[in-house]
Structure formats: structure tokens, C-alpha cells
N, C-alpha and C. Protein backbone atom coordinates (compact mmCIF):
# COMPACT_ATOMS: atom_id res chain seq x y z
N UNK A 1 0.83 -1.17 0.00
CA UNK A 1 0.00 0.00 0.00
C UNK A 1 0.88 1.24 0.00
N UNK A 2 0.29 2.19 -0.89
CA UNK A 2 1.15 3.40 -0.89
C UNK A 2 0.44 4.62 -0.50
N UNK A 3 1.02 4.83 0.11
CA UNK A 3 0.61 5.91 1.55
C UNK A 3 0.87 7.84 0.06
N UNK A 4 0.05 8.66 -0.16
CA UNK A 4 0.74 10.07 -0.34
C UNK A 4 0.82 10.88 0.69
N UNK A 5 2.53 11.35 0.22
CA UNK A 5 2.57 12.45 1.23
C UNK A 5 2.21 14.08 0.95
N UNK A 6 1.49 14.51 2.01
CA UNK A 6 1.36 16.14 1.78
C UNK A 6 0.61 16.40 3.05
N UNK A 7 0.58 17.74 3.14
CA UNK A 7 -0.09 18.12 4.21
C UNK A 7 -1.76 17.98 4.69
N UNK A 8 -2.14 18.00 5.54
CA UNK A 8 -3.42 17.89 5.72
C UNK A 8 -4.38 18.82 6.20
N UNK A 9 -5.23 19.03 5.86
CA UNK A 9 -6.55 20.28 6.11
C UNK A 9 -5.83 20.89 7.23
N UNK A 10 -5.81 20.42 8.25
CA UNK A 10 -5.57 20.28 9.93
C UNK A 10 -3.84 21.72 9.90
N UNK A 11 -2.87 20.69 9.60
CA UNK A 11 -1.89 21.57 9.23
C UNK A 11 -1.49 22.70 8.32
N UNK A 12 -2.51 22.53 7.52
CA UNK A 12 -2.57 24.33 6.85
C UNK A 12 -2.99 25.09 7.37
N UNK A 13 -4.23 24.69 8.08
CA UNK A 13 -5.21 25.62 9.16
C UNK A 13 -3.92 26.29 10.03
N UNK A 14 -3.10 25.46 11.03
CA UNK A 14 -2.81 25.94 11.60
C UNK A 14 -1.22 27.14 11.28
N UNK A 15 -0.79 26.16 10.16
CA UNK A 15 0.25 27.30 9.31
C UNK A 15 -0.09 28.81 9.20
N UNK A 16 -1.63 29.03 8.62
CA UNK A 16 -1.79 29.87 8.56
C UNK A 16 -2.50 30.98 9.63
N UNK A 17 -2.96 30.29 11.04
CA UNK A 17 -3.09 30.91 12.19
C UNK A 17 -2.03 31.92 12.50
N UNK A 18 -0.89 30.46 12.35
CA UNK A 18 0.60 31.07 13.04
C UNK A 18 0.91 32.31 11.70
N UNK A 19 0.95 32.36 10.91
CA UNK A 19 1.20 33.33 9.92
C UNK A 19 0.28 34.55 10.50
N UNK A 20 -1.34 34.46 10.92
CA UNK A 20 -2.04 35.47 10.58
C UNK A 20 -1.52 36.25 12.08
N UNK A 21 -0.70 35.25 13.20
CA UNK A 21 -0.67 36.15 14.51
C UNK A 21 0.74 37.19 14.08
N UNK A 22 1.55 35.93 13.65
CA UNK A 22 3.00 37.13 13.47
C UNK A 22 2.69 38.13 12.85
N UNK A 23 1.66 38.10 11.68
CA UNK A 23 1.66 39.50 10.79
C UNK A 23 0.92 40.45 11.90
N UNK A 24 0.02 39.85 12.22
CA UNK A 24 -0.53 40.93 13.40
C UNK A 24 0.31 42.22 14.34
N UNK A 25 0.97 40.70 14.94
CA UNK A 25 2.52 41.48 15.65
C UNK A 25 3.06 42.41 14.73
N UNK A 26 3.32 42.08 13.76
CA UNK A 26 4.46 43.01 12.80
C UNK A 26 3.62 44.48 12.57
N UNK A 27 2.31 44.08 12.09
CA UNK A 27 1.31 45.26 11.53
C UNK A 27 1.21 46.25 13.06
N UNK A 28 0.62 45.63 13.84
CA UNK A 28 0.59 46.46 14.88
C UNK A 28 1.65 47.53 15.70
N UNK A 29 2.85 46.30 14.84
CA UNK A 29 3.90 47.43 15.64
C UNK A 29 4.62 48.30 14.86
N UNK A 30 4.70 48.34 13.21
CA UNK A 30 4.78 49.03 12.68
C UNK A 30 3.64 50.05 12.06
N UNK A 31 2.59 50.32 12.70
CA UNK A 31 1.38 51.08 11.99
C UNK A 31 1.68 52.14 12.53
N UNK A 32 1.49 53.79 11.77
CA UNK A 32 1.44 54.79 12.68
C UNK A 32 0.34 55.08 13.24
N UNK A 33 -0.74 54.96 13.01
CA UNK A 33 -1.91 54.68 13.59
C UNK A 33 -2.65 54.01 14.33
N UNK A 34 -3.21 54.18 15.75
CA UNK A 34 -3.57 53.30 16.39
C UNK A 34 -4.99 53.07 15.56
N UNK A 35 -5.83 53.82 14.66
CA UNK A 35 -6.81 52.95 14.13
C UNK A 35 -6.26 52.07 13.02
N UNK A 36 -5.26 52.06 12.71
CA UNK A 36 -4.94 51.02 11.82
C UNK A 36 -4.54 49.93 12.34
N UNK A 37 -4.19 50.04 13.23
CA UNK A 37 -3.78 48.68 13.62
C UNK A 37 -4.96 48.22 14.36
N UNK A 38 -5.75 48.77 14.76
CA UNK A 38 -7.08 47.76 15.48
C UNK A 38 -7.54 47.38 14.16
N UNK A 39 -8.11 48.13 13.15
CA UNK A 39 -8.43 47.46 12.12
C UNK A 39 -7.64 46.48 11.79
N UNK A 40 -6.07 46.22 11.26
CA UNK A 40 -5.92 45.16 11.16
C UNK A 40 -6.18 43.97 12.42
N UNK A 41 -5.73 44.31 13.17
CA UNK A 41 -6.05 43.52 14.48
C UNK A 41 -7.50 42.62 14.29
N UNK A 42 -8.74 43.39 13.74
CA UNK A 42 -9.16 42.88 13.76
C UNK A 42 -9.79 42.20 12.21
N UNK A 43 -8.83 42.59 11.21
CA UNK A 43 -8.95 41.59 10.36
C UNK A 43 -7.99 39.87 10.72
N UNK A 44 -7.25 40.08 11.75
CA UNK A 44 -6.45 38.95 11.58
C UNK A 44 -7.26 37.91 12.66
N UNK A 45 -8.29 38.24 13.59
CA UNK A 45 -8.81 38.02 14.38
C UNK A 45 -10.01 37.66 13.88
N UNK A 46 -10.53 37.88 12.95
CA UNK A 46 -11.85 36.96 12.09
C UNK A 46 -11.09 36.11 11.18
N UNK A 47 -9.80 36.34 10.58
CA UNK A 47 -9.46 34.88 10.02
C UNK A 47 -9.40 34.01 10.44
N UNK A 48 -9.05 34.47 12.22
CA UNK A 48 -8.85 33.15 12.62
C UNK A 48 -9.90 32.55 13.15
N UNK A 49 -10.99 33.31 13.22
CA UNK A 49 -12.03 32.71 13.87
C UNK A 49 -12.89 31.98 12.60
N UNK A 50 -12.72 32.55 11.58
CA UNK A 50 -13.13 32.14 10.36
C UNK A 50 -12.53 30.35 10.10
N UNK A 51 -11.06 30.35 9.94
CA UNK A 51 -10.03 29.16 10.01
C UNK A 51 -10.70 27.85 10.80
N UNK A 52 -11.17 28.52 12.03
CA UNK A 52 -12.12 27.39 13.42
C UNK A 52 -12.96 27.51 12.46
N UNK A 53 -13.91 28.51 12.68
CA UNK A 53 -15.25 27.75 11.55
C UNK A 53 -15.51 26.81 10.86
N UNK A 54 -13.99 27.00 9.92
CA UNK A 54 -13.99 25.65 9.03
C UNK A 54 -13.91 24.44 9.63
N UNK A 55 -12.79 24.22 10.55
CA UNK A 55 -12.84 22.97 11.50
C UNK A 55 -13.90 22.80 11.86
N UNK A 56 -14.42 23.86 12.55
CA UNK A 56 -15.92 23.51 12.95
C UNK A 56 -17.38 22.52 12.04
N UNK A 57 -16.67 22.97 10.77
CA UNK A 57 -17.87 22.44 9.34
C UNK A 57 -17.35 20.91 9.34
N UNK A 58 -15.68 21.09 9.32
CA UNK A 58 -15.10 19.28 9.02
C UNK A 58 -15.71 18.50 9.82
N UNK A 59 -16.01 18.84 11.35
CA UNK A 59 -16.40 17.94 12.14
C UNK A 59 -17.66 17.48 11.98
N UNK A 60 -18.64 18.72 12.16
CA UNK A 60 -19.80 18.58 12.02
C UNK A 60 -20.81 18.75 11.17
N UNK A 61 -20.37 18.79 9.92
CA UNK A 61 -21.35 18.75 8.72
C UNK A 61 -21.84 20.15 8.48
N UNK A 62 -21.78 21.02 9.68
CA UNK A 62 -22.69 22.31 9.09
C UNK A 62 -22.05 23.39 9.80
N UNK A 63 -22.02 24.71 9.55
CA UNK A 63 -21.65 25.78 10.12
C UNK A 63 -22.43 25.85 11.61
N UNK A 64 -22.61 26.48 12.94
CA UNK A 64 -23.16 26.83 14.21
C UNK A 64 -23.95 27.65 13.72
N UNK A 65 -25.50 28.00 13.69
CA UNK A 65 -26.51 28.75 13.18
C UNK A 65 -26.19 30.04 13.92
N UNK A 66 -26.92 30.84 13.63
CA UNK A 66 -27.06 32.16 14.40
C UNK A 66 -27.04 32.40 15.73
N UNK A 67 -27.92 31.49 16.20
CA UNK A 67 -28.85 31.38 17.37
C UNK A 67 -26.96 30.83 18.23
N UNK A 68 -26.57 29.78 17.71
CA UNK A 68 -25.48 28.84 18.30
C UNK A 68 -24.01 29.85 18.26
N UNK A 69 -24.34 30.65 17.63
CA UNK A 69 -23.21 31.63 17.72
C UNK A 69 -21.80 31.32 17.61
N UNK A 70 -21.28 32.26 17.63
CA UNK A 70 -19.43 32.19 18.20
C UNK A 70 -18.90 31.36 19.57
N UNK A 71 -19.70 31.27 20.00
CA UNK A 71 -19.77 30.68 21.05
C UNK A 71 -19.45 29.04 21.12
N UNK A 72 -19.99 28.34 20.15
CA UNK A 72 -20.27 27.50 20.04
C UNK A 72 -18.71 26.52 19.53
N UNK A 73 -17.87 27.79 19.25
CA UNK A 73 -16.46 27.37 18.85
C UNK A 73 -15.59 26.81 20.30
N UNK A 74 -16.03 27.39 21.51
CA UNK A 74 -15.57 27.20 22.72
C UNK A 74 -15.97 26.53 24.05
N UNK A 75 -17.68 26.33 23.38
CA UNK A 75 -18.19 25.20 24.29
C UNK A 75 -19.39 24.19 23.37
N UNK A 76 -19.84 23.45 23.88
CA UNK A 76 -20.97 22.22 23.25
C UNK A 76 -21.87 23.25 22.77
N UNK A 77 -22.32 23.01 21.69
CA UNK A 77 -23.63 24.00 21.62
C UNK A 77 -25.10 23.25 21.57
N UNK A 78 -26.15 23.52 21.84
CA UNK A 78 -27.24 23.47 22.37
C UNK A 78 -28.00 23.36 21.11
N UNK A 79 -28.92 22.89 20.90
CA UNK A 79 -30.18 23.52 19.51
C UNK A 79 -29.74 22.46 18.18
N UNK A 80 -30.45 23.16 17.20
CA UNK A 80 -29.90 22.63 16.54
C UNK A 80 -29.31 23.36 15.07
N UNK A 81 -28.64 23.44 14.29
CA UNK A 81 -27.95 21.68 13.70
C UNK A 81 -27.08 21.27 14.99
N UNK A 82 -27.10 20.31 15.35
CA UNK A 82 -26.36 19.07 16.28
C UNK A 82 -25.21 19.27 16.16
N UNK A 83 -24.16 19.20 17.16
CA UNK A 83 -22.80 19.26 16.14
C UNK A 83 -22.06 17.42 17.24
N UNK A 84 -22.45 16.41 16.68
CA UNK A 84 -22.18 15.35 17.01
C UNK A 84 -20.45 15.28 17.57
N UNK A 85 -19.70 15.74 16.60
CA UNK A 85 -18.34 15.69 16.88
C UNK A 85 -17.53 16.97 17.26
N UNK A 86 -18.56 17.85 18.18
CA UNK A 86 -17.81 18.40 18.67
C UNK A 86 -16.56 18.97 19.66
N UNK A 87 -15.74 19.44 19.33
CA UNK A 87 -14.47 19.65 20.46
C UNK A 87 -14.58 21.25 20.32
N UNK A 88 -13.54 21.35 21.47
CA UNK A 88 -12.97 22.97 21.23
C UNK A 88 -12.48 23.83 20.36
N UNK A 89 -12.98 24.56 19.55
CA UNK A 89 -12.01 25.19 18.52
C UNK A 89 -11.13 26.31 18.94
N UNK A 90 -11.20 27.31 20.03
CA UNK A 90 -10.72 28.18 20.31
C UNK A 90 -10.90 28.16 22.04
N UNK A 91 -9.65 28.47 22.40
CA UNK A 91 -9.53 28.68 24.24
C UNK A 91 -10.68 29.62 24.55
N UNK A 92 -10.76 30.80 23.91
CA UNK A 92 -11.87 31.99 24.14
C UNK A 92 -11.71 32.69 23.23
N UNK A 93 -12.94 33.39 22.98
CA UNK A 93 -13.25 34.05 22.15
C UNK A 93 -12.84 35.86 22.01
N UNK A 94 -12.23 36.32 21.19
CA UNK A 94 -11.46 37.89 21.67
C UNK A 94 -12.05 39.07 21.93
N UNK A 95 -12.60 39.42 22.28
CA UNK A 95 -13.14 41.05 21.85
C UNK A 95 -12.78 41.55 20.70
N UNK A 96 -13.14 42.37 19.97
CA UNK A 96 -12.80 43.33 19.13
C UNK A 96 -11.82 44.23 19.29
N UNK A 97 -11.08 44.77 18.55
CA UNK A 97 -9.71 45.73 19.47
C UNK A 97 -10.67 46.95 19.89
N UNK A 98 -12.02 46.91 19.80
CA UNK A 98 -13.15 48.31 20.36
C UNK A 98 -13.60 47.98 21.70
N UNK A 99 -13.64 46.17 22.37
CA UNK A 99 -14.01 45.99 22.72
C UNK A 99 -15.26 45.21 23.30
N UNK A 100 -16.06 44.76 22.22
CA UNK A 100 -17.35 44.61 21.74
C UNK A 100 -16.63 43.23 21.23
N UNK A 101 -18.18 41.95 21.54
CA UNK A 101 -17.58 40.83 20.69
C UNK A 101 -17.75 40.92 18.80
N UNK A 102 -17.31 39.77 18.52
CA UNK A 102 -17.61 39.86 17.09
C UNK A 102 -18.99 39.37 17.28
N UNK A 103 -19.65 39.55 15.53
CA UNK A 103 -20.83 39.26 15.24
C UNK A 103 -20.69 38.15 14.42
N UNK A 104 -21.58 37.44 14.53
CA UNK A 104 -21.91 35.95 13.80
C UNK A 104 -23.02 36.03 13.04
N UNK A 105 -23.22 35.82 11.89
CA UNK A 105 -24.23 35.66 11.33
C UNK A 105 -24.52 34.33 9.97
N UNK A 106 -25.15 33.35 10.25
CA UNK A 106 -25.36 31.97 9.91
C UNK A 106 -26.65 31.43 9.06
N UNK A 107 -27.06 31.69 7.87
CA UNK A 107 -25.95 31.86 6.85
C UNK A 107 -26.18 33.36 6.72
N UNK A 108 -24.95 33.68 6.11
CA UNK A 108 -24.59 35.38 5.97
C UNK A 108 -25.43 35.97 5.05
N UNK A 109 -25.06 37.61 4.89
CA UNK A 109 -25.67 37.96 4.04
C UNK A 109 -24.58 38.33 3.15
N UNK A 110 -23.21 37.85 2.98
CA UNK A 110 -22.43 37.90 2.34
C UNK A 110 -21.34 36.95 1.74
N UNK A 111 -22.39 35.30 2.45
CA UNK A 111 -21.30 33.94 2.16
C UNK A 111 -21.67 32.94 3.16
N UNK A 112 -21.84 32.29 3.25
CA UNK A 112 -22.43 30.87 4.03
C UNK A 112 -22.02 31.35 5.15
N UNK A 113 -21.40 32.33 5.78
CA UNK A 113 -21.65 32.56 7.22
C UNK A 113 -20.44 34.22 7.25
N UNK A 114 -21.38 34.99 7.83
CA UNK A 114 -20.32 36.38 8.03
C UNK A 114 -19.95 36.50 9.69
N UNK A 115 -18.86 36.42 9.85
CA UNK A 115 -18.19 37.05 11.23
C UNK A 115 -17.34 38.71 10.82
N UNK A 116 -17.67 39.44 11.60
CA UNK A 116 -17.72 40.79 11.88
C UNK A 116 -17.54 41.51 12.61
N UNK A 117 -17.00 42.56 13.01
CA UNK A 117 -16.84 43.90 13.78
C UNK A 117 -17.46 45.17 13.48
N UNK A 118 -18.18 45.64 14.29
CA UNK A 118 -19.18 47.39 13.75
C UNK A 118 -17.68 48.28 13.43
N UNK A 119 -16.57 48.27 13.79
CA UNK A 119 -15.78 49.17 13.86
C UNK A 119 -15.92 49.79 15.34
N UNK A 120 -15.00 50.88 14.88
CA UNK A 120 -15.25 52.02 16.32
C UNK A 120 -16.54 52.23 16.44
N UNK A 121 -17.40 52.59 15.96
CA UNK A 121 -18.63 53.39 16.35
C UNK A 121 -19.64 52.70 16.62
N UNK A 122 -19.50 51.27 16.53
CA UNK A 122 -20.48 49.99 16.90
C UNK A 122 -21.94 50.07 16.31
N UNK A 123 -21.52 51.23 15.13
CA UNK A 123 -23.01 50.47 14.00
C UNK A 123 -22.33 50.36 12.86
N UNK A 124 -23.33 49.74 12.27
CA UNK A 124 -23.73 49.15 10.73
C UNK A 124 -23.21 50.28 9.81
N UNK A 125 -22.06 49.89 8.91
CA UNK A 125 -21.45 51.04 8.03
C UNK A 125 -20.77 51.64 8.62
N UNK A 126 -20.25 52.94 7.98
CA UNK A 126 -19.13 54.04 8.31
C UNK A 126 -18.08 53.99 7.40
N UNK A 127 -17.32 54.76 7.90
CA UNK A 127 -15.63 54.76 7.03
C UNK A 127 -14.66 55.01 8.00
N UNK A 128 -13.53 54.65 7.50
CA UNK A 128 -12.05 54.85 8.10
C UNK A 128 -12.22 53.54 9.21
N UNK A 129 -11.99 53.96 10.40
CA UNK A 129 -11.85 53.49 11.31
C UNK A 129 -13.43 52.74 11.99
N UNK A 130 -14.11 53.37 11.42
CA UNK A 130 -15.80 53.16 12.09
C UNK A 130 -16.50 52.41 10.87
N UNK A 131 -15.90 52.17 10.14
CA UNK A 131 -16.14 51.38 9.09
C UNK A 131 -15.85 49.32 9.81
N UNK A 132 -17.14 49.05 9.22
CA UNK A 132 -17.23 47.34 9.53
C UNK A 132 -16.35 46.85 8.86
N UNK A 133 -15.51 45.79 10.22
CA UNK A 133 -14.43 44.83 9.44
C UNK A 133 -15.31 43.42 9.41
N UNK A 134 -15.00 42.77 8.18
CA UNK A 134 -15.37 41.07 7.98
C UNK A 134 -15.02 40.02 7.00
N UNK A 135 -15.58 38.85 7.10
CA UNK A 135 -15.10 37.98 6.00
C UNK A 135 -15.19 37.91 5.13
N UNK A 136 -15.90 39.49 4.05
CA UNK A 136 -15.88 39.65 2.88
C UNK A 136 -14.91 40.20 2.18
């Protein structure tokens, strides 16, 4: 029997975690702007929550609905779709660099599931800095 070698779902995921934190580090500490770097901050912070998501789908057949939230990456979730094989995807979940958690929305209005930040101003739209970060 002949075995191929290459990497697996599992180890790209996490290649690219470790990629999305160092750039973080780097962006943050070279930005002259402290709104730029929360914005990136918190683009690198829905990839990764995005990255779990996916684990989240391998295991269990379906994305965590609305209702099952972000949440659902860090403990059993309740309701349904079921998630039979679930484990932990994330130690805890981050705040926003505003403060505020992210938003979940299952299925999106921009792709089988949107995770999100209002920005600074914690509504819907804006620009610059108060402008919504997400997985679009």
C-alpha cells in the first residue's frame, strides 16, 4: 500500500493561524496609527475565527446557526444543527480591538456565514476606522 505524502486540512489551518498572529505582531507594531492597527487587528482576528469555523464544518457537517453563535467554537452547543463531533475550537473568544464581541451571522448575508466587527462606532457602516471589518 502506498501511503501520499502532503499536508493535511488540519496543518494548513494551523500554518496559517501562526502566519495570521505574526503578521498581526508586525502590523501592529509598525502602523502609525492606532486605528490602523485595530483594524488590522481585527482583520487577523476573524481569520482566525473564520479558520475554526472551518474545523468547525469538518467535524460537524454544518456551520453553528445564528442562534449557536461564536460561542459554540468554545463550548458544546445546544439547539440545533447538532454538532455530534464536537471539540474545542478556540480557548476563548477575543473582543474586538473596540471591545465589543464579534458578530456571527449563519448563513450570511455575504457567504455561508459572516463574522464581523461594527468598527469604532459599533453600527452598521461608516468609514475609516468606524467602518465594519469582515469575512468579505
Amino acid at each position: 500500500m502506498s501511503r501520499q505524502a502532503g499536508f493535511t486540512l488540519l496543518e494548513i489551518l494551523v500554518v496559517v493561524s501562526i502566519i495570521a498572529i505574526l503578521s498581526t505582531v508586525v502590523i501592529v507594531n509598525l502602523a502609525d496609527e492606532p486605528g490602523e492597527a485595530r483594524v488590522a487587528r481585527a482583520k487577523q482576528d476573524i481569520a482566525s475565527l473564520v479558520s475554526a469555523l472551518e474545523m468547525y464544518k469538518l467535524d460537524n457537517i454544518q456551520y453553528p446557526s445564528t442562534q449557536q453563535g461564536l460561542e459554540a467554537l468554545t463550548a458544546r452547543p445546544s439547539g440545533e444543527p447538532a454538532a455530534p463531533n464536537w471539540k474545542p475550537y478556540v480557548q476563548k473568544l477575543p473582543p474586538d480591538p473596540w471591545g465589543r464581541p464579534y458578530q456571527y451571522l449563519s448563513p450570511g448575508q455575504r457567504g455561508s456565514f459572516d463574522v464581523f466587527s461594527l468598527g469604532a462606532d459599533g453600527k452598521i457602516g461608516g468609514d475609516g476606522e468606524n467602518a465594519d471589518v469582515g469575512n468579505w
